[in-house]
Protein backbone atom coordinates (compact mmCIF):
# COMPACT_ATOMS: atom_id res chain seq x y z
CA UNK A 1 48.77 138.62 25.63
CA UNK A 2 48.36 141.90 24.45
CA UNK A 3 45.39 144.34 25.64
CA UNK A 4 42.38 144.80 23.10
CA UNK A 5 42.28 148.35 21.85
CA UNK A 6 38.98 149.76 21.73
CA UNK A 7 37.64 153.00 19.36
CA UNK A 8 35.08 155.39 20.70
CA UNK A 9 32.44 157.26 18.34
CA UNK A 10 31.95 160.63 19.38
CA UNK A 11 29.46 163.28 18.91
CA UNK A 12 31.36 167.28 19.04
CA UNK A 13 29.35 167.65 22.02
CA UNK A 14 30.13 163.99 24.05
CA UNK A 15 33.76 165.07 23.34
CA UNK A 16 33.67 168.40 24.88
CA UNK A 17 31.74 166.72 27.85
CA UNK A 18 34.43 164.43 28.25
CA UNK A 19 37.08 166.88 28.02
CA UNK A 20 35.33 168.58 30.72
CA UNK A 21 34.69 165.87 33.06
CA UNK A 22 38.35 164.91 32.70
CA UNK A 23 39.32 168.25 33.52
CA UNK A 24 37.63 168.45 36.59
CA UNK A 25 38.39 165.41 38.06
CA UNK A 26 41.89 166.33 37.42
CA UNK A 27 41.16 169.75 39.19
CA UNK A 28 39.47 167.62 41.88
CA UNK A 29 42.65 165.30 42.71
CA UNK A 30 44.83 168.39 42.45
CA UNK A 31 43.06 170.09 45.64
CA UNK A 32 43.08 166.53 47.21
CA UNK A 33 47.14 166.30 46.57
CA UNK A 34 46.83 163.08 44.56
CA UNK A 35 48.67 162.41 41.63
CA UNK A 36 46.67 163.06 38.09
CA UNK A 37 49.51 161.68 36.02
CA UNK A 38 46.41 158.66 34.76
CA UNK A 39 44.29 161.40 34.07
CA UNK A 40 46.73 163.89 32.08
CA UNK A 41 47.41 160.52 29.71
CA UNK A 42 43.86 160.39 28.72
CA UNK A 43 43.65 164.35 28.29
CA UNK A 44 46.76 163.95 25.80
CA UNK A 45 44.93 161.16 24.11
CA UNK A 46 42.07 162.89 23.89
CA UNK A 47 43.33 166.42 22.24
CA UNK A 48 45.68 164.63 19.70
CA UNK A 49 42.89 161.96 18.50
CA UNK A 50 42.01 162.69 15.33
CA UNK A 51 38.36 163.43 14.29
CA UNK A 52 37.03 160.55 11.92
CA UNK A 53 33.68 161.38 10.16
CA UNK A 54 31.23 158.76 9.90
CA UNK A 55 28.20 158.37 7.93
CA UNK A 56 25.33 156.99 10.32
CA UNK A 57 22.13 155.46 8.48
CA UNK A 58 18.77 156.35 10.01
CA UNK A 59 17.15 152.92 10.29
């Protein structure tokens, strides 16, 4: 069975807070000498996902 893919919405600055967070963590598993090969996948993912403009109605 294959695994559901699933599409995030988000906002410039939700994106650069993920970035972030990733990038810590990463930093965070690097001083405790664990591998961050999980979290450098969802960096790359991240950086090459292309930016999709919506059009949100105000209900």
């Amino acid at each position: 069975m294959r695994n559901p893919k699933y599409h995030l919405y988000l906002t410039q600055d939700e994106r650069r807070t993920v970035l972030n967070s990733l990038i810590e963590l990463r930093n965070d598993f690097i001083s405790q000498g664990r591998y961050t090969d999980i979290i450098d996948e969802l960096l790359v993912k991240l950086t090459k996902a292309k930016v999709k403009r919506i059009k949100i109605k105000e209900v």
